[in-house]
Protein backbone atom coordinates (compact mmCIF):
# COMPACT_ATOMS: atom_id res chain seq x y z
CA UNK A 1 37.30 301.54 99.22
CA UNK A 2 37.34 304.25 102.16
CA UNK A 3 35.89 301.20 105.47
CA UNK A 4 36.34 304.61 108.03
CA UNK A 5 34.10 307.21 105.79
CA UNK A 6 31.26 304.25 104.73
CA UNK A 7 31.41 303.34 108.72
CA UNK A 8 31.14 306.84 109.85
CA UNK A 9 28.47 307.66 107.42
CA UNK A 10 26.50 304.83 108.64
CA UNK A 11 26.54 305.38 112.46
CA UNK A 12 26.14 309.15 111.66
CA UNK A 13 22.88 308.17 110.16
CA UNK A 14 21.55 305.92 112.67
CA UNK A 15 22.20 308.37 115.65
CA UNK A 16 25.92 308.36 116.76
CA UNK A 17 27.77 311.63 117.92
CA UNK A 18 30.89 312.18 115.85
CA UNK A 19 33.41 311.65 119.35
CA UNK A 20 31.58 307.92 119.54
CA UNK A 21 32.04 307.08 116.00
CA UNK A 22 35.99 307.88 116.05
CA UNK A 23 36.55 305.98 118.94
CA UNK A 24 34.26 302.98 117.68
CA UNK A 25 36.10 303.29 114.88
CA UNK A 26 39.92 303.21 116.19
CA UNK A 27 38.23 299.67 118.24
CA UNK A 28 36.90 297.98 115.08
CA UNK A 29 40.13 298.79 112.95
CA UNK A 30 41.96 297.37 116.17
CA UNK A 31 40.05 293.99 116.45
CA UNK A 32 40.50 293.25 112.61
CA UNK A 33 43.99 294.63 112.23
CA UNK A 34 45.15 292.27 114.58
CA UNK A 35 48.13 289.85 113.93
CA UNK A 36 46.23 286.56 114.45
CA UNK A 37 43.86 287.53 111.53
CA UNK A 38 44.81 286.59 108.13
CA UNK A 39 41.50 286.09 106.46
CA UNK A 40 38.77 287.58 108.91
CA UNK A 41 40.26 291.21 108.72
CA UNK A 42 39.58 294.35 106.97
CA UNK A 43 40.09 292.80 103.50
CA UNK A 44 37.02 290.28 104.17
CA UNK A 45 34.72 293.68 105.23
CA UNK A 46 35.78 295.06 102.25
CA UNK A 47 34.62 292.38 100.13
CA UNK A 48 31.56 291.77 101.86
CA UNK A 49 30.71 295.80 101.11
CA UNK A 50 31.21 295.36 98.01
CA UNK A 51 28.44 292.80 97.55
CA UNK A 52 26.37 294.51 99.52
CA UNK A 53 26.55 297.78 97.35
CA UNK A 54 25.70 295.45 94.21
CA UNK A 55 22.72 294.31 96.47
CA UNK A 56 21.64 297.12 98.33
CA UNK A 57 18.55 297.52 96.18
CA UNK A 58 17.39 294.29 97.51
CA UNK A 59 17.52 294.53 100.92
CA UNK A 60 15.08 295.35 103.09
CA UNK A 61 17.02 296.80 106.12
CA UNK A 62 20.35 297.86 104.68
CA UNK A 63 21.95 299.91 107.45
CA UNK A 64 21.26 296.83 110.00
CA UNK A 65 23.05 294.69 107.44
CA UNK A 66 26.03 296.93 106.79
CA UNK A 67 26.47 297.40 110.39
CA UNK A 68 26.08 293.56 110.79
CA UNK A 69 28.84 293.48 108.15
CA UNK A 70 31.30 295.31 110.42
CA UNK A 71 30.54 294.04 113.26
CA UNK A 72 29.85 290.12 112.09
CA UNK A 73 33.87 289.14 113.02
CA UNK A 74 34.44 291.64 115.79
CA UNK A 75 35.75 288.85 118.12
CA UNK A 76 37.70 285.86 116.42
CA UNK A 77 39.51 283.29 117.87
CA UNK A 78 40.25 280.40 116.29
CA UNK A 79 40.01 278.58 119.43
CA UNK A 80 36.80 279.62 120.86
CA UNK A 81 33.11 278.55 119.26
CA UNK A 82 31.58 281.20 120.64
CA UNK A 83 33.03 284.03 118.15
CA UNK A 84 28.99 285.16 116.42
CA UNK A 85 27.58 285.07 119.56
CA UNK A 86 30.63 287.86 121.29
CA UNK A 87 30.61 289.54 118.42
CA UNK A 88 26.85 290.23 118.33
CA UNK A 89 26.42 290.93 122.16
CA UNK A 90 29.60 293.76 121.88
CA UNK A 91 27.97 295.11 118.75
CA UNK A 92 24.41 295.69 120.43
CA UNK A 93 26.47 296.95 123.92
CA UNK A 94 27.73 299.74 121.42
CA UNK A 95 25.07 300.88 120.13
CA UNK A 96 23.47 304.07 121.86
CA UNK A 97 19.72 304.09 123.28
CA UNK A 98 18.23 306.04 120.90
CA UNK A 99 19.92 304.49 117.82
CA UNK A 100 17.84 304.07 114.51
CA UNK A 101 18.40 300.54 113.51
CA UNK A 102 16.24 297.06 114.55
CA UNK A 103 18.80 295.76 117.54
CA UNK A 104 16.91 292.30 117.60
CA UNK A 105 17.95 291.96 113.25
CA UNK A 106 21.58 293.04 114.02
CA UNK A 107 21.99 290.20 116.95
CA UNK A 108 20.46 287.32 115.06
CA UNK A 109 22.12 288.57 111.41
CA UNK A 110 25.20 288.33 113.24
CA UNK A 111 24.76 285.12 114.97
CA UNK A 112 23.92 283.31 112.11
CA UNK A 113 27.05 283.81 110.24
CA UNK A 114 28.18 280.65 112.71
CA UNK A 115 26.18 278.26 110.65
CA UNK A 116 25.55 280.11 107.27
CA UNK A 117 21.71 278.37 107.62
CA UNK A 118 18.84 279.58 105.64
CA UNK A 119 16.83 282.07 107.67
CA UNK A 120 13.20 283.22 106.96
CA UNK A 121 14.30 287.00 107.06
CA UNK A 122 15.99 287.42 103.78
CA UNK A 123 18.03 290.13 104.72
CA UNK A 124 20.34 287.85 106.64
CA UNK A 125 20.44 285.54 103.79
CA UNK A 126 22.24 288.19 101.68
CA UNK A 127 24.23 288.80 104.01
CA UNK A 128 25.17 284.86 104.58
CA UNK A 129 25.94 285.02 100.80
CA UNK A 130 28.22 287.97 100.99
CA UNK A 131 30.52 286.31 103.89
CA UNK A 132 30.39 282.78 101.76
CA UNK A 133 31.23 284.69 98.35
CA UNK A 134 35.13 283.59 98.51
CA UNK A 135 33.87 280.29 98.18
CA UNK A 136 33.17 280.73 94.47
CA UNK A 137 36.23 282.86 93.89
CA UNK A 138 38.81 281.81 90.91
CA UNK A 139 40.59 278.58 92.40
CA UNK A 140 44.09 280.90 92.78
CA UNK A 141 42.26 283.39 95.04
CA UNK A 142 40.80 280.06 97.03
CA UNK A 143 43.89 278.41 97.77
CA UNK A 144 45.20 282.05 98.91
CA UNK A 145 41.69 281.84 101.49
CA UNK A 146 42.14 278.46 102.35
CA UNK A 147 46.24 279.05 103.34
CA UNK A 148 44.93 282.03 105.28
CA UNK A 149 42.18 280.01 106.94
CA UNK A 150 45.07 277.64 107.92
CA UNK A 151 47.52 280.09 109.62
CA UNK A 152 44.45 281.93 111.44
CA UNK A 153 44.42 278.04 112.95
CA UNK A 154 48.45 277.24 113.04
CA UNK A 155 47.60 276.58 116.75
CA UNK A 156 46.28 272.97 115.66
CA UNK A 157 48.79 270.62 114.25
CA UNK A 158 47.20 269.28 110.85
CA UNK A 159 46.49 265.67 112.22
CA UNK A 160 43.65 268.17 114.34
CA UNK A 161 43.24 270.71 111.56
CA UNK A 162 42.94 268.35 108.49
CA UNK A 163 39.71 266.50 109.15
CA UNK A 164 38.54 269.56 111.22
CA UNK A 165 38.47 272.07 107.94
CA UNK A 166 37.06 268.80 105.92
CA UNK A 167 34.51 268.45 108.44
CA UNK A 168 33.22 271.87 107.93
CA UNK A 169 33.43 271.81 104.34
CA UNK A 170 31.70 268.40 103.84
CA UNK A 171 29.02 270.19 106.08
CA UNK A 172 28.64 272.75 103.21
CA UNK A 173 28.57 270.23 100.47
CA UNK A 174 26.03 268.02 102.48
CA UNK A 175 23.23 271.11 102.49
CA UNK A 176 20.92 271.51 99.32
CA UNK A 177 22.48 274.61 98.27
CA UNK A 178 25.16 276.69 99.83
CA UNK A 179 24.14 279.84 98.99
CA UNK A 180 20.92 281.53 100.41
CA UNK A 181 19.54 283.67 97.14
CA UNK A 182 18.82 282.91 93.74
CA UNK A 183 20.76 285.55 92.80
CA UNK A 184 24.14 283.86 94.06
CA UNK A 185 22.82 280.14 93.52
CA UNK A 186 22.63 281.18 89.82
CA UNK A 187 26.01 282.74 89.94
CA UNK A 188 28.42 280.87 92.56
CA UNK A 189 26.64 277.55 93.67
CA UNK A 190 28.90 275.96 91.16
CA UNK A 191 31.83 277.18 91.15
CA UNK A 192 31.86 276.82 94.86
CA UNK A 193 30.93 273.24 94.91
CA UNK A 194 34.24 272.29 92.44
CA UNK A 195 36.49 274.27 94.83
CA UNK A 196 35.31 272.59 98.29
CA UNK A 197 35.74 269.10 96.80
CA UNK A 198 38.86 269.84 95.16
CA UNK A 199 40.44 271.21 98.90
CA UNK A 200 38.50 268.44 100.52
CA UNK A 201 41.02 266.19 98.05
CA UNK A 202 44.29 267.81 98.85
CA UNK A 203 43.07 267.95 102.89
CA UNK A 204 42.90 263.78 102.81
């Protein structure tokens, strides 16, 4: 998958000039090629386009999700809480004055990829299911998110870490469903489900 033509394709489209969209473009690769990031990098985007191409057909607003999707990890720190919120105030501080997309969607799509909630615009619940999709994945490819999860926090020793990561995945197992659609409840609520309480097992 070519991330740099899909991305400059998209901000073409909703109003950039080509000199904005290489440098944009040489700040996102930055952000998610950094060291710290083992999971929330280019790979995740990736995926999450992927998804989205499946589902394009169903969305309502699909250039303020893709750009959501690029945009949704911008900043990451494992030790901040704030991460969404950043990353949705530097993608709307990009974005030029006369740009065609719904700035308002964009901030809140982003922001609620903090607590994966259901939302009453469905757009952003697609796009909640296409960051939660490695949930469902074949256990292998799990453990390889989970141990990636891990070193993106190997600034916590695990008697923090452990009931930290079980926290937040008791949190998932705790809400009616974890996934926002039909479409992926059908598909991944399952799966999903087995995988979180078999890493909730090894994290006790």
């Amino acid at each position: 998958m070519n991330l740099e033509k899909i991305y400059s394709e998209l901000l073409l489209n909703i109003g950039f000039s080509a000199n904005e969209i290489q440098k944009n473009w040489k700040d996102l690769e930055k952000a998610y090629l950094a060291k710290s990031r083992h999971y929330h990098n280019l790979t995740h985007i990736s995926a999450m386009i992927e998804s989205f191409e499946t589902y394009r057909d169903k969305l309502q607003n699909p250039d303020e999700i893709l750009f959501s999707i690029f945009y949704h990890d911008f900043v990451y720190s494992a030790s901040k809480k704030d991460n969404e919120l950043k990353s949705a105030e530097y993608a709307l501080a990009i974005l030029p004055e006369n740009v065609n997309l719904n700035k308002q969607l964009v901030f809140d799509t982003i922001c609620a990829t903090q607590q994966h909630q259901h939302n009453n615009i469905e757009d952003i619940n697609w796009l909640i299911d296409f960051d939660l999709k490695i949930l469902a994945r074949d256990w292998e490819e799990y453990k390889i998110y989970f141990e990636q999860i891990r070193k993106e926090y190997r600034i916590y020793p695990n008697f923090l870490y452990k009931p930290g990561r079980a926290k937040a995945l008791k949190h998932f197992l705790e809400n009616e469903f974890i996934f926002q659609t039909d479409a992926f409840r059908n598909l991944y609520e399952e799966k999903a489900r087995i995988n979180i309480e078999k890493e909730i097992l090894l994290l006790t």
